[in-house]
N, C-alpha and C. Protein backbone atom coordinates (compact mmCIF):
# COMPACT_ATOMS: atom_id res chain seq x y z
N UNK A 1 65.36 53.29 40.01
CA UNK A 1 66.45 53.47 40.97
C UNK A 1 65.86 53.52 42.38
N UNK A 2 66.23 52.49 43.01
CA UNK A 2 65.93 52.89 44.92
C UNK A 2 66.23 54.27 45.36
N UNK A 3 65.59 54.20 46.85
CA UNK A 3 66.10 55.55 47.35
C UNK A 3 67.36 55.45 47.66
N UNK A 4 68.17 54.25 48.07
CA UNK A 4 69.52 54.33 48.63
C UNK A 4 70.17 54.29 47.78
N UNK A 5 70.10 54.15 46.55
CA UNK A 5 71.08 54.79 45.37
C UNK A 5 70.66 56.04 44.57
N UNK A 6 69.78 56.58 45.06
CA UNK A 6 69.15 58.07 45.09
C UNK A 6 69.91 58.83 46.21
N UNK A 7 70.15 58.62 47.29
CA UNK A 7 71.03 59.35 48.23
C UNK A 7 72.25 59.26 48.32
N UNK A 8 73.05 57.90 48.28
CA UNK A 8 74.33 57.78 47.58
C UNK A 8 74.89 59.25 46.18
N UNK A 9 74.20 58.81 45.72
CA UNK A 9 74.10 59.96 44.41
C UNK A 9 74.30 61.30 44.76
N UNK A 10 73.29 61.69 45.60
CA UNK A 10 72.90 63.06 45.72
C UNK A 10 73.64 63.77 46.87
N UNK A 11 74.60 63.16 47.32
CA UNK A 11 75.77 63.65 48.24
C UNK A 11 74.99 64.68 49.05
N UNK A 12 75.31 66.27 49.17
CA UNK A 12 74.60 66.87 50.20
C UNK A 12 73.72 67.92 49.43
N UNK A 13 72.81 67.19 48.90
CA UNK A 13 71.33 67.36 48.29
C UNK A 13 70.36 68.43 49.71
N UNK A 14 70.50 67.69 50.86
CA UNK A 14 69.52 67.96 51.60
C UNK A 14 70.00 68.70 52.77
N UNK A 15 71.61 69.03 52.49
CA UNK A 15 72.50 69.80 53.47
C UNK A 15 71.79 71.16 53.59
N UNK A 16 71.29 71.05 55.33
CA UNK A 16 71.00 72.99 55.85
C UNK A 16 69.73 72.67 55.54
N UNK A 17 69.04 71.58 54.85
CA UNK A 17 67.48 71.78 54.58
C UNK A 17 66.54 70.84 55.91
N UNK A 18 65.63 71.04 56.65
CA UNK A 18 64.87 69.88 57.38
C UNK A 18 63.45 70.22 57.80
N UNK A 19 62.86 69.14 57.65
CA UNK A 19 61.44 68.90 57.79
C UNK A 19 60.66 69.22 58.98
N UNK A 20 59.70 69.46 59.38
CA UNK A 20 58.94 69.89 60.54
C UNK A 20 57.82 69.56 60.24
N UNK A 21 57.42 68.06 60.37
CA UNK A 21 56.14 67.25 59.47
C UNK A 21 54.84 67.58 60.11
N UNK A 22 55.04 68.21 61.78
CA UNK A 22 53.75 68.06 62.38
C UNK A 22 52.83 70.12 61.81
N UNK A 23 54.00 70.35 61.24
CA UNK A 23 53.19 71.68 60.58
C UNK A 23 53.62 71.77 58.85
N UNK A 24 54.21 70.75 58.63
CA UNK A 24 53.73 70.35 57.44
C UNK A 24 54.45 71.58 56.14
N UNK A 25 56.18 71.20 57.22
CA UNK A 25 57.14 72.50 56.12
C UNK A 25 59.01 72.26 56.38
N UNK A 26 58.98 72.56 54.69
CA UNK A 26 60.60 72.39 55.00
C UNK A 26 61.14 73.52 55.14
N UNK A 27 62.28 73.63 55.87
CA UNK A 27 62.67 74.98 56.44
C UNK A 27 63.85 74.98 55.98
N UNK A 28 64.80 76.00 55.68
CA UNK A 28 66.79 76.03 55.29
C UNK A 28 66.88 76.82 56.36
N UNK A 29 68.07 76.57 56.99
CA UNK A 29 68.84 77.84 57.54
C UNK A 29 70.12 77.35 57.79
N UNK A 30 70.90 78.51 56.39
CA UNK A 30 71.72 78.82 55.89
C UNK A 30 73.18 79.75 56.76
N UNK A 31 73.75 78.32 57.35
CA UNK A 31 75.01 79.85 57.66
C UNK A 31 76.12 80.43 57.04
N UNK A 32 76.25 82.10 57.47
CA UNK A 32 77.12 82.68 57.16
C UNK A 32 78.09 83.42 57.75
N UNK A 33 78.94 83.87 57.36
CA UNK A 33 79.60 85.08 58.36
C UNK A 33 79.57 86.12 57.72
N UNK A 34 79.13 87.09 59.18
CA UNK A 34 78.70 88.48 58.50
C UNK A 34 79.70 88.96 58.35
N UNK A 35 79.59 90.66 58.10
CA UNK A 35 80.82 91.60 58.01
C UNK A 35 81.78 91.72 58.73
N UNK A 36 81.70 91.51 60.18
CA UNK A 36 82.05 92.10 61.35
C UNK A 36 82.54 90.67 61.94
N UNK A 37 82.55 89.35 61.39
CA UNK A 37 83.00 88.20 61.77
C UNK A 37 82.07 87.05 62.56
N UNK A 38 80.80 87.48 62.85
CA UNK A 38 79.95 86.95 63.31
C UNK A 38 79.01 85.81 62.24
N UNK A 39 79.11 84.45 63.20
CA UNK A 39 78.34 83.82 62.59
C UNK A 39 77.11 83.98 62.53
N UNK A 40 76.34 83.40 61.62
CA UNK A 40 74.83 84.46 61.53
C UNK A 40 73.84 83.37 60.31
N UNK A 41 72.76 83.05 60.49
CA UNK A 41 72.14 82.39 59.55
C UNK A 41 71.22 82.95 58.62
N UNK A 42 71.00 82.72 57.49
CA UNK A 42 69.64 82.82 56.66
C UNK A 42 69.01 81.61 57.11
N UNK A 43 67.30 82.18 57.40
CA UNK A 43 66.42 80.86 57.56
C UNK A 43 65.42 81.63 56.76
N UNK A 44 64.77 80.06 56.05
CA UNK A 44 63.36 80.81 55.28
C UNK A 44 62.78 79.38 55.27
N UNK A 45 61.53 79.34 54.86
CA UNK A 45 60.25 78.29 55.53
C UNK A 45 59.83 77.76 54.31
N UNK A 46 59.31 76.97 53.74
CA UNK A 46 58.48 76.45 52.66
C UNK A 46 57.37 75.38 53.22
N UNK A 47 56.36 76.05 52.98
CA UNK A 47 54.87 75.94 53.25
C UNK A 47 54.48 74.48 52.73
N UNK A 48 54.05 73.17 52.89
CA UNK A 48 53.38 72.66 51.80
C UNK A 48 52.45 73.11 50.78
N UNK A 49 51.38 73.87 51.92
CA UNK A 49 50.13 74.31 50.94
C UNK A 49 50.58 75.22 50.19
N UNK A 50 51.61 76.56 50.47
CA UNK A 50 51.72 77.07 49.33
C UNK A 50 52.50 77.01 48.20
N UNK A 51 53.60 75.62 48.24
CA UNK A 51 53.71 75.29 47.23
C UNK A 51 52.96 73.88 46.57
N UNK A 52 51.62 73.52 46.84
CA UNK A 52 50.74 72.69 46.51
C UNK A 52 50.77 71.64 47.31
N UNK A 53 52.12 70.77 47.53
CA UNK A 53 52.80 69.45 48.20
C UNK A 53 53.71 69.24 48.14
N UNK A 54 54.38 68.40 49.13
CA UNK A 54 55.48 68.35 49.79
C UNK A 54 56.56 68.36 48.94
N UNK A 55 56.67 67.86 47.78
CA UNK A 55 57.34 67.85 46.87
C UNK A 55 57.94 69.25 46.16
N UNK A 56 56.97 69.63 45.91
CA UNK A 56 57.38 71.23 45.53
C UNK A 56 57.55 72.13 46.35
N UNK A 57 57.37 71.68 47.61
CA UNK A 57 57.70 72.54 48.53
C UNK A 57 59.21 72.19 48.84
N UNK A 58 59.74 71.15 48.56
CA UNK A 58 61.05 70.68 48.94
C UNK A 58 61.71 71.16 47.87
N UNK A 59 61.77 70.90 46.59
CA UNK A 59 62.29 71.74 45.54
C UNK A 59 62.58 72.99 45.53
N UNK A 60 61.70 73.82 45.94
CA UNK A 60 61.58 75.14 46.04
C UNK A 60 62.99 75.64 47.58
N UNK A 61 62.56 74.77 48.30
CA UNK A 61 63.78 74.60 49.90
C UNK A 61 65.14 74.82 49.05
N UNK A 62 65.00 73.44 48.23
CA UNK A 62 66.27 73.60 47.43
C UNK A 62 66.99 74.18 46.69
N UNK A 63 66.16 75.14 45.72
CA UNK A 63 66.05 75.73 44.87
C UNK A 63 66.47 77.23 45.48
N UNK A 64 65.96 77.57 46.05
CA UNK A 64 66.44 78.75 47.29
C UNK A 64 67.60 79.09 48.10
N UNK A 65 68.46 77.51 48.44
CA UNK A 65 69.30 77.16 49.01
C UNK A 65 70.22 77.46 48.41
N UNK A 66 70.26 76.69 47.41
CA UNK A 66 71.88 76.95 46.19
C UNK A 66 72.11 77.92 46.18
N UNK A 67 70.83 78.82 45.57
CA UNK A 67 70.84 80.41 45.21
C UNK A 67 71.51 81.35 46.17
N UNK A 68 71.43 80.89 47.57
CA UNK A 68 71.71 81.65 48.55
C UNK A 68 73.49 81.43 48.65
N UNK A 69 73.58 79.89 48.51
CA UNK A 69 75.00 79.50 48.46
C UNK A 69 75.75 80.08 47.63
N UNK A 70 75.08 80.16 46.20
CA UNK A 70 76.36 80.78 45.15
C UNK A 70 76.39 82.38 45.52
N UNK A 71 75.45 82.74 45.87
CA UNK A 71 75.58 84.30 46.32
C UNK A 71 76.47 84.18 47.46
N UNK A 72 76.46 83.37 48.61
CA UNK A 72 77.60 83.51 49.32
C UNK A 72 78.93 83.30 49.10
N UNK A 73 79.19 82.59 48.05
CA UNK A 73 80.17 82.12 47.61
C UNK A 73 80.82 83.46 47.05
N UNK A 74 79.81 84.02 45.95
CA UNK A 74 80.76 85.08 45.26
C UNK A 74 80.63 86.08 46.54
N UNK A 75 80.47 86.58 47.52
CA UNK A 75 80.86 87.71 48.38
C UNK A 75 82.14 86.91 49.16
N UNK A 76 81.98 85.61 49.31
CA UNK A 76 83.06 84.86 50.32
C UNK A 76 82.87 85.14 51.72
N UNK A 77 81.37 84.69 52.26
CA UNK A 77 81.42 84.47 53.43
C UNK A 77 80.54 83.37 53.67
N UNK A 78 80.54 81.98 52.79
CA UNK A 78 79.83 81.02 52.89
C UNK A 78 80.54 80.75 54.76
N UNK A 79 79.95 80.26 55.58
CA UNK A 79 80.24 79.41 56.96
C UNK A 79 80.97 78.39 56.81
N UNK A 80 81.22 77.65 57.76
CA UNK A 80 81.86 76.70 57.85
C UNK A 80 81.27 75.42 57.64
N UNK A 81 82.11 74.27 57.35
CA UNK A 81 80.78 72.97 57.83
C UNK A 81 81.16 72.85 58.93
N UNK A 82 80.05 72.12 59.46
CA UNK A 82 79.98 71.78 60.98
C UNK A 82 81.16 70.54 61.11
N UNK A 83 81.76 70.72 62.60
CA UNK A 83 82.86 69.93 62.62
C UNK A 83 82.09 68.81 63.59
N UNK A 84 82.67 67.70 63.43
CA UNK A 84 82.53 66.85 64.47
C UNK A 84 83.21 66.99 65.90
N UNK A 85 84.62 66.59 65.27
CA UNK A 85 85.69 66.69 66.58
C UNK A 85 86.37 67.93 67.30
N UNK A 86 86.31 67.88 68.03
CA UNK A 86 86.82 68.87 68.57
C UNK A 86 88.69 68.59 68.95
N UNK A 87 89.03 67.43 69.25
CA UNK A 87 90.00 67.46 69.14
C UNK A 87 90.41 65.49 68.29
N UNK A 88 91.57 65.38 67.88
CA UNK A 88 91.79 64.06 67.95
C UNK A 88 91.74 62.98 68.52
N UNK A 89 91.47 61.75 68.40
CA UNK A 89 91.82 60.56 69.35
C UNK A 89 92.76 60.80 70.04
N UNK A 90 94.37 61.39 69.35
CA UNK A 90 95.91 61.21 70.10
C UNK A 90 95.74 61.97 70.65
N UNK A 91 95.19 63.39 70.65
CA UNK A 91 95.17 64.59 71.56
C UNK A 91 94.42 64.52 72.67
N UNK A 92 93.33 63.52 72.98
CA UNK A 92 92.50 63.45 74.03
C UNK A 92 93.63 63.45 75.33
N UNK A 93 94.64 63.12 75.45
CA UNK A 93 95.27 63.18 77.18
C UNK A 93 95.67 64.76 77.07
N UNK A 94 95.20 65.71 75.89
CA UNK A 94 95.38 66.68 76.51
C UNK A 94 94.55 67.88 76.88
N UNK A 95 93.44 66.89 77.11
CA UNK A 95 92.00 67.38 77.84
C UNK A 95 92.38 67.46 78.77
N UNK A 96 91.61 68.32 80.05
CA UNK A 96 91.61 68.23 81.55
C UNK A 96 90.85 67.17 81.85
N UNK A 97 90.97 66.28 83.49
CA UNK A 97 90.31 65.73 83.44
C UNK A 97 88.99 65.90 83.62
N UNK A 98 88.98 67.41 84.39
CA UNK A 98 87.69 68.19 84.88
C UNK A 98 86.99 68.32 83.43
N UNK A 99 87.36 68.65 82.56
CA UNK A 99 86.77 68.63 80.89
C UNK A 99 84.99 67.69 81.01
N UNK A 100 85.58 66.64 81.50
CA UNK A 100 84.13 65.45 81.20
C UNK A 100 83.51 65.37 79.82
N UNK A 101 84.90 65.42 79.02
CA UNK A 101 84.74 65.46 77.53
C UNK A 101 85.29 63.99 76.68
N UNK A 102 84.19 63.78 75.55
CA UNK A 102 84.85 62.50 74.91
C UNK A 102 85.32 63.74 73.83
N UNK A 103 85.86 65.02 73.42
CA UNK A 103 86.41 65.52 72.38
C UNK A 103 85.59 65.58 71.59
N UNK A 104 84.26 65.28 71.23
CA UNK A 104 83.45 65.59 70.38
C UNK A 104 82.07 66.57 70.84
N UNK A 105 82.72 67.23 69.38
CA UNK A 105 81.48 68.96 69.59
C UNK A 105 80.23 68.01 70.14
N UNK A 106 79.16 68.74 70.89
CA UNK A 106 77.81 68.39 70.90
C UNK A 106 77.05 67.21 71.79
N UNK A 107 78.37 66.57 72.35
CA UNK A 107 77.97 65.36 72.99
C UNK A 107 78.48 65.60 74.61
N UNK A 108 77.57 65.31 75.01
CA UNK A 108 78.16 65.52 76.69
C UNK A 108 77.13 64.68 77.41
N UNK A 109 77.93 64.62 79.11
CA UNK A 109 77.24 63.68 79.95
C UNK A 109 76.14 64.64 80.73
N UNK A 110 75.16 64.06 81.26
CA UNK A 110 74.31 64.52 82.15
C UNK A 110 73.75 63.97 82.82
N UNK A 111 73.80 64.56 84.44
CA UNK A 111 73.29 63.55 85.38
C UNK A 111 72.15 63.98 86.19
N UNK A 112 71.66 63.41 86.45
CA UNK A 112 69.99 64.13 87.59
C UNK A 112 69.88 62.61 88.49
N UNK A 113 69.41 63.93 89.61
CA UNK A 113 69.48 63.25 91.03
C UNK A 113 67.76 62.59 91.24
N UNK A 114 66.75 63.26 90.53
CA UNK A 114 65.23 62.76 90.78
C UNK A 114 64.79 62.43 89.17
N UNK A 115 64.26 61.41 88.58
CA UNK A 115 64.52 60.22 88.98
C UNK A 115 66.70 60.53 89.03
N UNK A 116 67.03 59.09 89.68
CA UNK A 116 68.51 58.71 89.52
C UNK A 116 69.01 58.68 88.17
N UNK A 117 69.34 59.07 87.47
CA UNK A 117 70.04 58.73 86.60
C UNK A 117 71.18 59.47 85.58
N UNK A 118 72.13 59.07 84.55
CA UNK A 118 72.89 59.62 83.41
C UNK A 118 73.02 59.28 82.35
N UNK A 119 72.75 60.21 81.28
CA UNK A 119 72.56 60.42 80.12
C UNK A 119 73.67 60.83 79.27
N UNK A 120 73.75 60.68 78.34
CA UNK A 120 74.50 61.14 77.01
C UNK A 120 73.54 62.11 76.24
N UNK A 121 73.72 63.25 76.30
CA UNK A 121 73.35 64.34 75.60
C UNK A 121 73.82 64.66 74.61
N UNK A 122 72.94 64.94 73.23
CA UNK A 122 73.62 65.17 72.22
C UNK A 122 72.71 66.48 71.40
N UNK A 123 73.30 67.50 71.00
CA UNK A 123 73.09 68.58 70.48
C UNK A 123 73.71 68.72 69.11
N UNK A 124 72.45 69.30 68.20
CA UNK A 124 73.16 69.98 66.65
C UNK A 124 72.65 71.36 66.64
N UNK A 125 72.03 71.87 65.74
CA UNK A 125 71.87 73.41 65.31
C UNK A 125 70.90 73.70 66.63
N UNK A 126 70.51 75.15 66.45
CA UNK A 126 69.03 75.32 67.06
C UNK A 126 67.82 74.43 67.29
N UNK A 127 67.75 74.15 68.82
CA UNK A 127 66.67 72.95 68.88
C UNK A 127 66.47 71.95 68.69
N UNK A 128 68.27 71.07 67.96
CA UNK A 128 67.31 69.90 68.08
C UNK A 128 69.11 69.21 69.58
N UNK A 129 68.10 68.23 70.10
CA UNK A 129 69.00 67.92 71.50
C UNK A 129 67.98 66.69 71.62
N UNK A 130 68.65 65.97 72.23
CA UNK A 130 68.43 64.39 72.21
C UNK A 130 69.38 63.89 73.44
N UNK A 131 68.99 62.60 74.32
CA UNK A 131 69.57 62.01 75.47
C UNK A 131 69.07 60.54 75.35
N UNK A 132 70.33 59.89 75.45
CA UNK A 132 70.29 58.48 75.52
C UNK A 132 70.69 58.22 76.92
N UNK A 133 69.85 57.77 77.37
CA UNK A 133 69.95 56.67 78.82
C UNK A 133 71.20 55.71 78.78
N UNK A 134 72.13 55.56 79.98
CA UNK A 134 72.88 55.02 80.31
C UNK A 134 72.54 53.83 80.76
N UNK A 135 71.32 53.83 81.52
CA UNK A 135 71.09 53.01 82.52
C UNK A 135 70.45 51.98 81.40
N UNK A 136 69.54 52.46 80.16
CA UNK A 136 68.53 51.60 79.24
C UNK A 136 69.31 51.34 78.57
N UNK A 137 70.75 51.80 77.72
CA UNK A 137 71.51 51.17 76.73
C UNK A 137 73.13 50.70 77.09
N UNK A 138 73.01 50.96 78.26
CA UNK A 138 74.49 50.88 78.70
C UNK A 138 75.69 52.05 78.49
N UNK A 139 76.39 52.49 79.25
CA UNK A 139 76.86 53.47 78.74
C UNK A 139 77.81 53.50 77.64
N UNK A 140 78.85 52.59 77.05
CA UNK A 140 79.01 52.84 75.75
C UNK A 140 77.83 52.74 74.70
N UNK A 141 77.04 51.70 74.57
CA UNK A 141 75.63 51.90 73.59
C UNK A 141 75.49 53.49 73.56
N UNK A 142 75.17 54.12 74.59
CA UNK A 142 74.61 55.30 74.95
C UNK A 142 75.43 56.78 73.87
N UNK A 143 76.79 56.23 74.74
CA UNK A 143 77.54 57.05 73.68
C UNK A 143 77.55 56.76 72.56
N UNK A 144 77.89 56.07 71.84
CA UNK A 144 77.90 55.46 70.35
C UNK A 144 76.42 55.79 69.86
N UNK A 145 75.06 55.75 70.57
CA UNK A 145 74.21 56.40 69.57
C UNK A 145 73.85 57.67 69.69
N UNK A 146 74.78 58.45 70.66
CA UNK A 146 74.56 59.94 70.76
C UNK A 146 75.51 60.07 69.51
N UNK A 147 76.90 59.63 69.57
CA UNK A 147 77.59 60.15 68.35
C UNK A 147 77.03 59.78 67.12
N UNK A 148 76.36 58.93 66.56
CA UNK A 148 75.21 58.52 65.61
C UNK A 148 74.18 59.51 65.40
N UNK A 149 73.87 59.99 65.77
CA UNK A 149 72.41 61.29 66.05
C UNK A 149 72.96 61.87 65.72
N UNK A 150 73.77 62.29 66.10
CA UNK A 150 74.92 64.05 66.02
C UNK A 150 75.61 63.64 64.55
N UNK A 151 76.10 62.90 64.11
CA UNK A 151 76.70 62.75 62.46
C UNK A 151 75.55 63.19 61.47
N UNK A 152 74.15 62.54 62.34
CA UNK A 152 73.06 62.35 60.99
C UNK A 152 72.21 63.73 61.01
N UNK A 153 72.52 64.44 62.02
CA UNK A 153 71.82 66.03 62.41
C UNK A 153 73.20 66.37 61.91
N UNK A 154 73.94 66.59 61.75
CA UNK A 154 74.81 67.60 60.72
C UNK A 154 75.72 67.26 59.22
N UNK A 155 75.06 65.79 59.21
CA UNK A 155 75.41 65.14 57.85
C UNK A 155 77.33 65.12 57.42
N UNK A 156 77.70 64.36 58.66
CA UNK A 156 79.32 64.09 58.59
C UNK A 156 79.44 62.46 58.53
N UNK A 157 80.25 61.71 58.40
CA UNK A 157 80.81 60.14 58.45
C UNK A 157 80.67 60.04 59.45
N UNK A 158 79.80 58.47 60.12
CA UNK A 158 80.28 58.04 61.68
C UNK A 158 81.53 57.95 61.98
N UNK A 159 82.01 58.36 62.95
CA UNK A 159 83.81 57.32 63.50
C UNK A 159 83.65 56.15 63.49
N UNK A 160 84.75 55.53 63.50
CA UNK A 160 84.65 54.19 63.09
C UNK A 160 84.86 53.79 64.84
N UNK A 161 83.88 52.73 65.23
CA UNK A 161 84.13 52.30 66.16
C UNK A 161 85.36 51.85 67.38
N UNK A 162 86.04 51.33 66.44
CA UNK A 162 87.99 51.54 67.51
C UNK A 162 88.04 53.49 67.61
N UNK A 163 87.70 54.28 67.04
CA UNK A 163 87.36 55.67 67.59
C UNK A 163 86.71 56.05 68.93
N UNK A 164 85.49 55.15 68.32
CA UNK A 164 84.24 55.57 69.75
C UNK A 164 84.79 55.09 70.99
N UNK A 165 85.54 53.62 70.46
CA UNK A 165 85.95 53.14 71.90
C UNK A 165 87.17 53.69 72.70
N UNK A 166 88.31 54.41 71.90
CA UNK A 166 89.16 55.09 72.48
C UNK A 166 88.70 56.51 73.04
N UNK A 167 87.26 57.49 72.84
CA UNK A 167 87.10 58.07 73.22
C UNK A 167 86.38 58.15 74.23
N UNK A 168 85.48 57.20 74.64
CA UNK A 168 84.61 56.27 75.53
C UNK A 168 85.51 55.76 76.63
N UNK A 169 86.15 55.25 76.40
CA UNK A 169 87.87 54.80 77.18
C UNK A 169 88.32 56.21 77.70
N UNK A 170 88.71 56.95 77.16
CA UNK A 170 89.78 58.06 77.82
C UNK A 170 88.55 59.07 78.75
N UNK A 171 87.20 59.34 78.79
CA UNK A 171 86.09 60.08 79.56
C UNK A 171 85.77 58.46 80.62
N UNK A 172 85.90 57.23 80.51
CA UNK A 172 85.73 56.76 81.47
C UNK A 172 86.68 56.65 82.55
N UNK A 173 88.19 56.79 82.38
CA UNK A 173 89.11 56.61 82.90
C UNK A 173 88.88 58.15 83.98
N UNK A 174 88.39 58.96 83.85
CA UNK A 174 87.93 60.42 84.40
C UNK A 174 86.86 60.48 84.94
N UNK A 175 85.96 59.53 84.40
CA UNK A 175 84.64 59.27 85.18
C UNK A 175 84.19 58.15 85.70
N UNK A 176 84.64 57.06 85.62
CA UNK A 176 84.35 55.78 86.58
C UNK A 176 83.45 55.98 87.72
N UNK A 177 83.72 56.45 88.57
CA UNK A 177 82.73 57.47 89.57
C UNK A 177 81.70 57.47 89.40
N UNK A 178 81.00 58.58 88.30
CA UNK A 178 79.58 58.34 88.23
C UNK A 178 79.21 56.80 87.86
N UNK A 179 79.88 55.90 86.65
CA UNK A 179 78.82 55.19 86.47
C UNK A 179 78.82 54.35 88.23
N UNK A 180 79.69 54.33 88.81
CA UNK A 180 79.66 53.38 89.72
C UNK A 180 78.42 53.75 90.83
N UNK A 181 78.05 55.04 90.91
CA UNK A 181 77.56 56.06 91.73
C UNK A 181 76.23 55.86 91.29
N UNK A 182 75.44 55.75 89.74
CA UNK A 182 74.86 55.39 89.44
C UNK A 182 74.33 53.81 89.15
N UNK A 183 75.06 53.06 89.60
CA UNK A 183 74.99 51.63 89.34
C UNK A 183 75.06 50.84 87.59
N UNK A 184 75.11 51.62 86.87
CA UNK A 184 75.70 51.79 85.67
C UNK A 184 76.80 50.56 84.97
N UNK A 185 76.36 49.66 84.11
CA UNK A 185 77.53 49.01 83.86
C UNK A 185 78.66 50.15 82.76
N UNK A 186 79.39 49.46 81.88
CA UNK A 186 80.18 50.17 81.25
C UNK A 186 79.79 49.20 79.87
C-alpha cells in the first residue's frame, strides 16, 4: 500500500501530534477545557533516542494521545477542533471595513515600511506563523497559499477556490490602497 492510501485511510491519525526534526522528537499537545472554562493544553515530548527511533517514538506520541483523548472524553472536556472560518462567504459584508479581514481565523495582512513591502500572514497553534510575499506571488497567490498552510497546520479541507476568490474579492474591495501603495498587482 502507498503512503497516499495510507493517509487517506488513517483520517486524523496524526491530529495534535508534530515533528521537530532538527532535535529529533515528536511532540502532542492536547487541548482541553479546564474546570473553570479555560482553554488549556496537555503537551508531552517523545524523544527518538528514548524510544530507540523515530518510529517508536511516533507510536508511543500516538499511543499517549488517544489515551489522553478517551480520558477526556469520559470527564467531557475534550476542546474544540480548530475552526477555519470565522465567518461565512454571505456574511463577509458584515465585517467592518476597518476589520482588514478575509473572515478566516489566522490569516491576516501585514505591511512594513523597510524593506517596502505586504505580506499575508498566517498563524496556527503556538509558534508556528508563516508569510507569503505579495510582491513574489502576487497577492491572490499569496492569499490562497496562506489559506493552504493554515488548513495543513490544523488538518481541515481547503476552500474551494470560488471561496478564496470571494473572500480575496470582499478584503480587496477595503484594501485596494495598499496594493496600489505598494505597487502590487492583484
Amino acid at each position: 500500500m502507498d503512503d497516499v492510501a495510507i493517509k487517506k485511510n488513517t483520517g486524523n491519525r496524526y491530529r495534535y501530534i508534530y515533528r521537530k526534526e532538527a532535535c529529533r522528537f515528536w511532540w502532542c499537545a492536547l487541548p482541553y477545557v479546564d474546570e473553570g472554562g479555560r482553554r488549556r493544553q496537555f503537551r508531552k515530548c517523545f524523544r527518538d533516542n528514548r524510544y530507540h527511533n523515530q518510529q517508536a517514538a511516533l507510536e508511543a506520541a500516538i499511543n499517549w494521545r488517544d489515551a489522553q483523548i478517551q480520558a477526556l472524553k469520559r470527564r467531557g472536556t475534550l476542546g474544540a477542533t480548530p475552526k477555519l472560518r470565522r465567518v461565512s462567504v454571505n456574511e463577509l459584508s458584515a465585517l467592518k471595513p476597518q476589520d482588514d479581514s478575509f473572515g478566516i481565523i489566522g490569516i491576516t495582512v501585514t505591511r512594513r515600511h523597510k524593506p517596502k513591502g505586504i505580506n499575508v500572514s498566517v498563524t496556527a497553534q503556538r509558534g508556528q506563523k508563516k508569510w507569503f510575499s505579495m510582491r513574489r506571488h502576487g497577492a491572490f497567490e499569496a492569499f490562497r497559499l496562506g489559506v493552504r498552510q493554515r488548513c495543513e497546520w490544523i488538518q481541515v479541507p481547503v476552500p474551494s477556490d470560488e471561496e478564496l476568490r470571494r473572500r480575496f474579492q470582499h478584503w480587496l474591495k477595503n484594501n485596494v490602497r495598499f496594493l496600489e501603495e505598494y505597487d502590487i498587482s492583484s
